[in-house]
N, C-alpha and C. Protein backbone atom coordinates (compact mmCIF):
# COMPACT_ATOMS: atom_id res chain seq x y z
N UNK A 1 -14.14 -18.09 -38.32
CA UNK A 1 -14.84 -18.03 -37.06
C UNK A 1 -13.86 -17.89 -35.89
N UNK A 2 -13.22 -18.59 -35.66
CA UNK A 2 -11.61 -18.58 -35.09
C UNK A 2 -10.76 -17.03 -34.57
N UNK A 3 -10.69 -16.75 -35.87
CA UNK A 3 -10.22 -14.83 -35.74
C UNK A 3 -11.61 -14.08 -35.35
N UNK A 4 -13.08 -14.51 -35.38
CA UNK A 4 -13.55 -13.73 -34.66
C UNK A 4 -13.32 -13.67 -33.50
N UNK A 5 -13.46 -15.15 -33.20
CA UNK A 5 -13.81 -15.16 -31.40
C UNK A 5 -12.55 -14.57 -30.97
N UNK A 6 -10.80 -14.41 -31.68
CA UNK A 6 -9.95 -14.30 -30.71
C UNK A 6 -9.77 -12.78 -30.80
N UNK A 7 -10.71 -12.35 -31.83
CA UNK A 7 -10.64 -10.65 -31.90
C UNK A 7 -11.35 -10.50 -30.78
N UNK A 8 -12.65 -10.82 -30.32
CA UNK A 8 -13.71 -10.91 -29.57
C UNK A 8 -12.83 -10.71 -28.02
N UNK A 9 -12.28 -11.45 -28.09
CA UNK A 9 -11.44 -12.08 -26.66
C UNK A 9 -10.65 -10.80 -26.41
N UNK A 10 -9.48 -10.64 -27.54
CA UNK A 10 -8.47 -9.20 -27.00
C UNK A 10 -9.61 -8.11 -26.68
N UNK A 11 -10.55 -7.66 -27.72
CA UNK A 11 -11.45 -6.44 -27.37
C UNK A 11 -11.57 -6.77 -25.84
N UNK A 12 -12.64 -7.62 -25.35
CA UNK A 12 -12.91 -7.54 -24.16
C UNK A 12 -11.66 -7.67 -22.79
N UNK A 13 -10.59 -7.96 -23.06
CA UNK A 13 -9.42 -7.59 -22.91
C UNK A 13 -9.21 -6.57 -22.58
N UNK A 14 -9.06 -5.70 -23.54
CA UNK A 14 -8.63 -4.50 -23.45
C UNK A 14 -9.85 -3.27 -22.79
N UNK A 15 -11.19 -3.82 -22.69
CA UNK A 15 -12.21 -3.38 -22.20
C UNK A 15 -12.42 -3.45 -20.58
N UNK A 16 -11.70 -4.62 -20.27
CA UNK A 16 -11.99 -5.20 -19.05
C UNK A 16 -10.44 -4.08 -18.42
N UNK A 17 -9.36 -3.94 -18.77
CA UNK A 17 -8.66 -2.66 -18.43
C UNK A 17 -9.14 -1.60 -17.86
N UNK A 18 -9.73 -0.78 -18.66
CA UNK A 18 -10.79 0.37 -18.22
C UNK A 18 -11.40 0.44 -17.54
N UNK A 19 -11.76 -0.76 -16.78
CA UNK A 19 -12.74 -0.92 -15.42
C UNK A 19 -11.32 -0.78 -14.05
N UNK A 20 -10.40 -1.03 -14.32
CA UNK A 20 -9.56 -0.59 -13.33
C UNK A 20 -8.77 0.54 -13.18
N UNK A 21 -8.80 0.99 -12.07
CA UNK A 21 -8.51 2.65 -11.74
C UNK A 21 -6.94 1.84 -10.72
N UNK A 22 -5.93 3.23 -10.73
CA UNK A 22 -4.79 2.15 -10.49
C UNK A 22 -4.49 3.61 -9.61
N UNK A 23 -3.84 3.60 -8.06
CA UNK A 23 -3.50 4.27 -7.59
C UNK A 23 -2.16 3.56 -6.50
N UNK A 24 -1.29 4.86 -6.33
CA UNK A 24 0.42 4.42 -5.38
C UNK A 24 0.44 5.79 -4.56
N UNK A 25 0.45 5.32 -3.59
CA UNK A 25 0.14 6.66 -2.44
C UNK A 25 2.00 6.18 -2.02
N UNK A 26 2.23 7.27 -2.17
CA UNK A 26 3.54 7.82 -1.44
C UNK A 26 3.81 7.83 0.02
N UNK A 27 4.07 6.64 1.11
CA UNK A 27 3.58 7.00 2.40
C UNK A 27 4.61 7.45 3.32
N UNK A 28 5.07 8.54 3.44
CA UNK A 28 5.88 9.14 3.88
C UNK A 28 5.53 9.75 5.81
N UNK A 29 4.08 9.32 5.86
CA UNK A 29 4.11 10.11 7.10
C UNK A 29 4.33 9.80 8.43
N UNK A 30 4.65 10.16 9.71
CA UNK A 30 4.96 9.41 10.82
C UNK A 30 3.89 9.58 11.95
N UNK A 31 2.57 10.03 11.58
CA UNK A 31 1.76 10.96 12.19
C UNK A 31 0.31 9.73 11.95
N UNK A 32 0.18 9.04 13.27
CA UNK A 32 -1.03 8.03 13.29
C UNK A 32 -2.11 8.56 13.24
N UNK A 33 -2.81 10.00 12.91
CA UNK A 33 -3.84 10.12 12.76
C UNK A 33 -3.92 10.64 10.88
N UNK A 34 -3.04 10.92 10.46
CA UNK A 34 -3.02 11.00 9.16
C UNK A 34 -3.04 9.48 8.56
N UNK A 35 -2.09 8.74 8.75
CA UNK A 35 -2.04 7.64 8.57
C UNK A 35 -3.41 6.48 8.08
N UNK A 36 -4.00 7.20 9.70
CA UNK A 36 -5.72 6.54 9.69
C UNK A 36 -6.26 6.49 8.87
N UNK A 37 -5.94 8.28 8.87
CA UNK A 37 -7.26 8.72 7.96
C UNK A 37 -7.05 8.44 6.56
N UNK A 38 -5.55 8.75 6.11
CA UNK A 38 -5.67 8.75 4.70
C UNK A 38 -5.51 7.38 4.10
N UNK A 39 -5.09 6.39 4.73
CA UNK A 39 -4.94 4.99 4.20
C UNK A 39 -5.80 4.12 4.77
N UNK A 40 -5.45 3.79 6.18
CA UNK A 40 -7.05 2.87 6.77
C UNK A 40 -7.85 3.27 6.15
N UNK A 41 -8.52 4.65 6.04
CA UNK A 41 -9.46 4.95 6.36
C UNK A 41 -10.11 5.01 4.50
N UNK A 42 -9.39 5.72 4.28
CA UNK A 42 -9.03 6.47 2.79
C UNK A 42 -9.39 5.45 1.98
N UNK A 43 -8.67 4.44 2.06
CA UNK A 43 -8.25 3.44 0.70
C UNK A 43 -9.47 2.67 1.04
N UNK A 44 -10.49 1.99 1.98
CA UNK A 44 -11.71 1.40 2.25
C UNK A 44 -12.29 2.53 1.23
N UNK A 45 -12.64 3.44 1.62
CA UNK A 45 -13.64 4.61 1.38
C UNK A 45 -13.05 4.71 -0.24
N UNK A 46 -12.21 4.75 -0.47
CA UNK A 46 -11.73 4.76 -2.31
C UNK A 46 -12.34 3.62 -2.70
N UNK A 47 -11.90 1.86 -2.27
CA UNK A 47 -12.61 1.12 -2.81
C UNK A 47 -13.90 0.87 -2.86
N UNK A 48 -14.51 1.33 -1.77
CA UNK A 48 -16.12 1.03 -2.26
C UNK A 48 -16.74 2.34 -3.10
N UNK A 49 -15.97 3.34 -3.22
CA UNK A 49 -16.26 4.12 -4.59
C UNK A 49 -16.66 3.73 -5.85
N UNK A 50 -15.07 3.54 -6.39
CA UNK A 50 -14.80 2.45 -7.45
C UNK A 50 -15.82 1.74 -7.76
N UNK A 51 -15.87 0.67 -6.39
CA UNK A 51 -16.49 -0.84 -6.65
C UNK A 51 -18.34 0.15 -6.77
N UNK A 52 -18.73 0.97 -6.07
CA UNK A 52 -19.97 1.56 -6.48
C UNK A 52 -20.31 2.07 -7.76
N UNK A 53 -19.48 1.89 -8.41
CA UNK A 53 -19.10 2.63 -9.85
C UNK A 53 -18.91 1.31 -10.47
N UNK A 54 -18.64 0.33 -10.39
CA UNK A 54 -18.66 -0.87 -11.23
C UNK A 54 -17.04 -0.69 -11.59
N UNK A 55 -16.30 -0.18 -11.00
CA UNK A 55 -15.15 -0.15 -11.75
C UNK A 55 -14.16 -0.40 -10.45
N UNK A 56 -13.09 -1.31 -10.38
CA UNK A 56 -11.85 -2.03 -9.62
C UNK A 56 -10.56 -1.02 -9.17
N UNK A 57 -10.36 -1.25 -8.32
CA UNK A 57 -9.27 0.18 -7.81
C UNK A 57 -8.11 -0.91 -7.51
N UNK A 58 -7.16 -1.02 -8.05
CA UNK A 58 -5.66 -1.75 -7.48
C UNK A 58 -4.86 -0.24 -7.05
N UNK A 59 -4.69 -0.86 -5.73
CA UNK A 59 -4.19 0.27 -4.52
C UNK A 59 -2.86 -0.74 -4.59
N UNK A 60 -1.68 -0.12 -4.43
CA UNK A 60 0.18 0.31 -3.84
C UNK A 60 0.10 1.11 -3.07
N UNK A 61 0.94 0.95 -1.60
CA UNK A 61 1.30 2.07 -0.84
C UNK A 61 2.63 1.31 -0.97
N UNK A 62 3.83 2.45 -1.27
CA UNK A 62 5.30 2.70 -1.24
C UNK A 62 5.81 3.13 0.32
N UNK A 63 5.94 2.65 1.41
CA UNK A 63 6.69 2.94 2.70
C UNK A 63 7.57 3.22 2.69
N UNK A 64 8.38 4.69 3.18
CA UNK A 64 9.34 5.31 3.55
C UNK A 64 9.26 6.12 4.32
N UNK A 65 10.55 6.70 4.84
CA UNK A 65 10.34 7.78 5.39
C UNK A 65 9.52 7.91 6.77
N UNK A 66 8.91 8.28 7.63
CA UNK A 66 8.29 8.02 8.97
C UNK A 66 7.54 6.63 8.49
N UNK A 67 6.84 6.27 8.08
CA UNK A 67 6.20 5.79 7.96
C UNK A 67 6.36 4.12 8.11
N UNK A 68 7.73 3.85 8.33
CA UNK A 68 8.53 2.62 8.50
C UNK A 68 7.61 2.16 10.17
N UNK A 69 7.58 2.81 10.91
CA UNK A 69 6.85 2.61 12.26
C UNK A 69 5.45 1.49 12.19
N UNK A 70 4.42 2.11 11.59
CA UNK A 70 3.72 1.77 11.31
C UNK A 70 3.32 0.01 10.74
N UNK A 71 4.46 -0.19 10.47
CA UNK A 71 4.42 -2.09 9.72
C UNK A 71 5.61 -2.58 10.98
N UNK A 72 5.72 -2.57 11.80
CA UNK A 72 7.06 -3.26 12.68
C UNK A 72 6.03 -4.08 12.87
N UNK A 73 6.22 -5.81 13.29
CA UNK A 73 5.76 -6.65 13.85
C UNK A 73 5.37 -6.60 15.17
N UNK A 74 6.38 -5.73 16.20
CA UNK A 74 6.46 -5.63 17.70
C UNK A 74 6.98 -4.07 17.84
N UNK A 75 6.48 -3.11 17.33
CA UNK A 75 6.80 -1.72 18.08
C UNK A 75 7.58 -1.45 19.69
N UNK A 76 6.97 -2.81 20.59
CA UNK A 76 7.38 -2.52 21.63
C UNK A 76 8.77 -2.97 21.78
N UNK A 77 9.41 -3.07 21.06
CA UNK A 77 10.61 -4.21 20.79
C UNK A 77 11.31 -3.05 19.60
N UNK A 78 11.49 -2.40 19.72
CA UNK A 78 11.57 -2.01 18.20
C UNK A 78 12.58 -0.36 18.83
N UNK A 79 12.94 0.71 17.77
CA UNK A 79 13.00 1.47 17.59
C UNK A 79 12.09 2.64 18.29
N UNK A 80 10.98 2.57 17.96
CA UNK A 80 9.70 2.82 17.97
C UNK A 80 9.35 3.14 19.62
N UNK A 81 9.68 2.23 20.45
CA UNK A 81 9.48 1.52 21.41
C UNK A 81 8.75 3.07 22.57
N UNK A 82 9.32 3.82 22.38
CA UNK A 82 9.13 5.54 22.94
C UNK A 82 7.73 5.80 22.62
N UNK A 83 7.18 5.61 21.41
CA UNK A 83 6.06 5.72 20.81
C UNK A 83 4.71 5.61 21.45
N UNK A 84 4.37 6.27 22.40
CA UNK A 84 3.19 5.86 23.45
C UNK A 84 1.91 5.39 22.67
N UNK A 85 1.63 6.60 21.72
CA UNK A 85 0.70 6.47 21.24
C UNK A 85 0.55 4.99 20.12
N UNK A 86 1.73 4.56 19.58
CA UNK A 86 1.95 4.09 18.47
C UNK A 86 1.47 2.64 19.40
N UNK A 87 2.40 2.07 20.69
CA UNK A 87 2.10 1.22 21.47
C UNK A 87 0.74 0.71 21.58
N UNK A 88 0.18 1.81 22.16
CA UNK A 88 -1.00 1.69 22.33
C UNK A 88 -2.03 1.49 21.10
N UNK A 89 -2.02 1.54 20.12
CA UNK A 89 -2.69 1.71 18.71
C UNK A 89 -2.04 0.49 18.34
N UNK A 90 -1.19 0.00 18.13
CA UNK A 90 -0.94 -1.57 17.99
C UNK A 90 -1.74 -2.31 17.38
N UNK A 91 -2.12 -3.26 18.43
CA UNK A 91 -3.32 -4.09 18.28
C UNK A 91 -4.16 -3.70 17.41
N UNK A 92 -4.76 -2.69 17.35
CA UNK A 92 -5.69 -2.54 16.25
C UNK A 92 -5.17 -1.93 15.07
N UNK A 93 -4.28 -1.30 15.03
CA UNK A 93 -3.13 -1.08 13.71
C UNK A 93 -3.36 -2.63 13.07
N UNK A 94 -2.59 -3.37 13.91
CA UNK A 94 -1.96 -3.97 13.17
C UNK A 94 -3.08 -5.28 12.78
N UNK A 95 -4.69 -5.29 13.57
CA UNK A 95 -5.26 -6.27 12.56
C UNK A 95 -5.91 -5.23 11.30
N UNK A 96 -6.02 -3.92 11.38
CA UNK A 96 -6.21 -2.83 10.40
C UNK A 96 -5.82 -3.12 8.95
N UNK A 97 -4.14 -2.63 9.18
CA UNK A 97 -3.59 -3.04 7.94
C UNK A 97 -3.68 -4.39 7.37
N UNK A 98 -3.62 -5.30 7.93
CA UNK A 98 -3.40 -7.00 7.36
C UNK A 98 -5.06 -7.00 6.85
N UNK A 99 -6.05 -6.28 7.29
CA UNK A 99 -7.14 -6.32 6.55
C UNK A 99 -7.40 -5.40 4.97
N UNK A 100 -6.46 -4.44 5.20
CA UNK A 100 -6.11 -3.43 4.22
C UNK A 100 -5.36 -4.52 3.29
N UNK A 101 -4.33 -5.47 3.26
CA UNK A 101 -3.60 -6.27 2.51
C UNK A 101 -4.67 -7.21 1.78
N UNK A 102 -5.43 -7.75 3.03
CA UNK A 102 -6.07 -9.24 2.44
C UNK A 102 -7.09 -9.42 1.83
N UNK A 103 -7.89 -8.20 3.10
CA UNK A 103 -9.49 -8.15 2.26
C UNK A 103 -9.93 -6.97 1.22
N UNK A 104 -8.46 -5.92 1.18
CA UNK A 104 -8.59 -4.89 -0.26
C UNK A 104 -8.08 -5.15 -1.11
N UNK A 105 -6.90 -6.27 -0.79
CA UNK A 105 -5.81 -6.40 -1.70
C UNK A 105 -4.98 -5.14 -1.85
N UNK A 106 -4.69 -4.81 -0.90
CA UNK A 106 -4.07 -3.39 -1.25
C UNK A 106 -2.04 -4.12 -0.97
N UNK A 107 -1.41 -3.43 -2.17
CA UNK A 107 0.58 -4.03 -2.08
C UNK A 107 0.93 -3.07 -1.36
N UNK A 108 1.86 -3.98 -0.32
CA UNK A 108 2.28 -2.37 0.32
C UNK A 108 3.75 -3.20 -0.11
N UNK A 109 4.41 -1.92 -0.21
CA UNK A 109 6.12 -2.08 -0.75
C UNK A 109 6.71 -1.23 0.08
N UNK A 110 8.23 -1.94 0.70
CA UNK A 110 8.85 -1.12 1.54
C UNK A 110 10.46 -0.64 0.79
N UNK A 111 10.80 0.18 1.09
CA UNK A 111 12.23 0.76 0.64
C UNK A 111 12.81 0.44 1.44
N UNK A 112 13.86 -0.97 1.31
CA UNK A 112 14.81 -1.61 2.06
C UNK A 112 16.10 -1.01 2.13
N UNK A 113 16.15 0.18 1.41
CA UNK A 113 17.76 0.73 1.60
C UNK A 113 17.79 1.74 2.59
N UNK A 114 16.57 1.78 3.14
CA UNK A 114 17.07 2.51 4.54
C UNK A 114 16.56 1.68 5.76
N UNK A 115 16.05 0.32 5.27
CA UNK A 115 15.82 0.02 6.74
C UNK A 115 17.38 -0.51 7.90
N UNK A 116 18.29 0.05 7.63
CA UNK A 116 19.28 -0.19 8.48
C UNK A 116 19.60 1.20 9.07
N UNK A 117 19.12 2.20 8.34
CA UNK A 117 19.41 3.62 8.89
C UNK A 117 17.93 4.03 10.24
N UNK A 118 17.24 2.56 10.13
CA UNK A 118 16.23 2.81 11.07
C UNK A 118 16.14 1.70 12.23
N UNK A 119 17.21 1.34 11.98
CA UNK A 119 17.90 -0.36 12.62
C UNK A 119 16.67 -1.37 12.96
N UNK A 120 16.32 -1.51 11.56
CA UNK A 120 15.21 -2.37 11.28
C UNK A 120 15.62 -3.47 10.44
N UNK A 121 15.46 -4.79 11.17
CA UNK A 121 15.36 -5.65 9.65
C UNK A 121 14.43 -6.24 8.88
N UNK A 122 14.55 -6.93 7.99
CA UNK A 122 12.73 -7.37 7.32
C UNK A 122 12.41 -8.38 8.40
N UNK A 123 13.14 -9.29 9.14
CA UNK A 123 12.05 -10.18 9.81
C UNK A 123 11.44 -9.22 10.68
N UNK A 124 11.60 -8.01 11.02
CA UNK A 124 10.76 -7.43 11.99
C UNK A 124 9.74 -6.80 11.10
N UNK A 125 9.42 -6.64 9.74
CA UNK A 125 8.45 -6.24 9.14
C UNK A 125 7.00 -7.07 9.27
N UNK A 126 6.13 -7.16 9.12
CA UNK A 126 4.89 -7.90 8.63
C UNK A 126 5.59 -8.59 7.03
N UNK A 127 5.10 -9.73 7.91
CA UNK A 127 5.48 -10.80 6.30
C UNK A 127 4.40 -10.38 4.49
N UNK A 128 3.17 -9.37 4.72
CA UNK A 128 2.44 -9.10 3.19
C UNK A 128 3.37 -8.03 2.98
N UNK A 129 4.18 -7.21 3.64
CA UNK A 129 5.27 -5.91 3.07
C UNK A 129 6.03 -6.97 2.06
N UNK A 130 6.35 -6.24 0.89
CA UNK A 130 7.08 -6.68 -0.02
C UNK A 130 8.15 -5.63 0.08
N UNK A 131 9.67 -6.17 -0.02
CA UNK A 131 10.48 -4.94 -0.04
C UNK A 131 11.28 -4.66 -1.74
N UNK A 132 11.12 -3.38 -2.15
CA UNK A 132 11.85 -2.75 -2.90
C UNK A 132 13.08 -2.32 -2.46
N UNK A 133 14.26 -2.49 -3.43
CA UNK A 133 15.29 -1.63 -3.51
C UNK A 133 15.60 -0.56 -3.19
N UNK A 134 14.81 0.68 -3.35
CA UNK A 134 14.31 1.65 -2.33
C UNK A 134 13.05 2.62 -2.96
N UNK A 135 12.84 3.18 -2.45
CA UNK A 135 11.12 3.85 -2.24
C UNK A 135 11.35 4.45 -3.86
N UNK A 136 12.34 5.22 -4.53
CA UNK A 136 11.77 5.54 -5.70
C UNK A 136 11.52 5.05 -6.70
N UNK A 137 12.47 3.56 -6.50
CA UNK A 137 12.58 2.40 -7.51
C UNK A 137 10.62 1.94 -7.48
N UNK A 138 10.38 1.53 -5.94
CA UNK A 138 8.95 1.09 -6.41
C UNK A 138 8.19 2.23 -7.10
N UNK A 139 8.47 3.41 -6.63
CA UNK A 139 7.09 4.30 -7.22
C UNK A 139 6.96 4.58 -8.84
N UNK A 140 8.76 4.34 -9.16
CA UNK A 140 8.56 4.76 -10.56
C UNK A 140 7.80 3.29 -11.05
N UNK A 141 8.37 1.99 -10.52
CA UNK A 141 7.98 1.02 -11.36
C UNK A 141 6.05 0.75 -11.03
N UNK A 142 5.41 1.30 -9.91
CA UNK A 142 4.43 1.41 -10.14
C UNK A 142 3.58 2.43 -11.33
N UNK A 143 4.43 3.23 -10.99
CA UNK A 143 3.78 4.71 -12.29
C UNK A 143 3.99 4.17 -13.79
N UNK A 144 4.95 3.01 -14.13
CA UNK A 144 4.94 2.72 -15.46
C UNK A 144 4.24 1.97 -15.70
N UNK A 145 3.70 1.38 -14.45
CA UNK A 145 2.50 0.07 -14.36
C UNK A 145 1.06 1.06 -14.84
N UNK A 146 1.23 2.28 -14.78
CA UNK A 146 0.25 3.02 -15.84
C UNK A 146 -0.72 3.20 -14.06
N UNK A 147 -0.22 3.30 -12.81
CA UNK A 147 -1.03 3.95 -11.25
C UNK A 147 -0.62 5.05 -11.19
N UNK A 148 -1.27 6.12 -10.52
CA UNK A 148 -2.01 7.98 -10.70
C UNK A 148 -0.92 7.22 -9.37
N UNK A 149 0.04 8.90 -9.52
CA UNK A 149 0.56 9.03 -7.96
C UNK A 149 -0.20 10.06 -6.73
N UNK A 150 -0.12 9.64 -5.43
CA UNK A 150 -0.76 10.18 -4.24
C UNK A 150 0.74 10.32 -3.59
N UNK A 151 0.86 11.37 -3.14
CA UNK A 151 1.66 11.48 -1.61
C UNK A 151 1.27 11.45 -0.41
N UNK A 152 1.22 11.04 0.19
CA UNK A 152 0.78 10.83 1.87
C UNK A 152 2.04 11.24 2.71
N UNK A 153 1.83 12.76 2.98
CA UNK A 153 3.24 13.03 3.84
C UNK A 153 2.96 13.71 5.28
N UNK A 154 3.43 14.46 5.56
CA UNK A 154 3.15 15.10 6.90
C UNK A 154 3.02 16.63 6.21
């Protein structure tokens, strides 16, 4: 009885897999209306797909490349600082994404080997950025995690 139930257990195991759809968007872009659209906007509109489908979406976005702007704690303080539009979009950027982190669960991973070529350090990141070694290290180690790659570029 024993080896049934624990056969029972792996099957549904390995069943309960298949209900999750696994995606790593490449976020390369420096352009706040792409940005919007394809991740704010995008990754909501992907998960209630999924979740309409009975089936779980675990979202990665990999940060590099322009796209470092976008997670600064204080833009106005920052690099960035030129950024009119970016300034101004702020505030709602930035309760945007932390809702994209908390209430999608969506990982965002940053490529720390260039944040000095953007004279950025992590305390100026948002504390849910997790940093990678650099941007290809996370994407491959997401893609072996068995997640469909997306590019998000300009």
């Amino acid at each position: 009885m024993r080896r049934i139930a624990l056969l029972l257990s792996l099957v549904g195991m390995l069943c309960a897999d298949e209900d999750v759809a696994k995606v790593v968007f490449d976020l390369t872009t420096n352009d706040l209306q792409t940005f919007e659209r394809k991740v704010l906007k995008g990754i909501a509109a992907h998960k209630t797909y999924y979740e309409g489908n009975l089936k779980e979406l675990d979202v990665a976005v990999v940060i590099h490349g322009g796209a470092y702007k976008f997670f600064v704690k204080e833009p106005q303080h920052s690099p960035f600082s030129d950024d009119q539009k970016l300034i101004e979009a702020h505030p709602t950027l930035q309760k945007r994404i932390a809702i994209m982190a908390d209430t999608y669960e969506v990982t965002f991973l940053m490529c720390k080997a260039a944040l000095p070529k953007n004279k950025l350090q992590e305390k100026e990141i948002y504390d849910f950025v997790t940093m990678v070694p650099n941007a290809t290290i996370g994407l491959i180690n997401k893609q072996q995690e068995g997640f469909s790659y997306v590019p998000i570029g300009d």
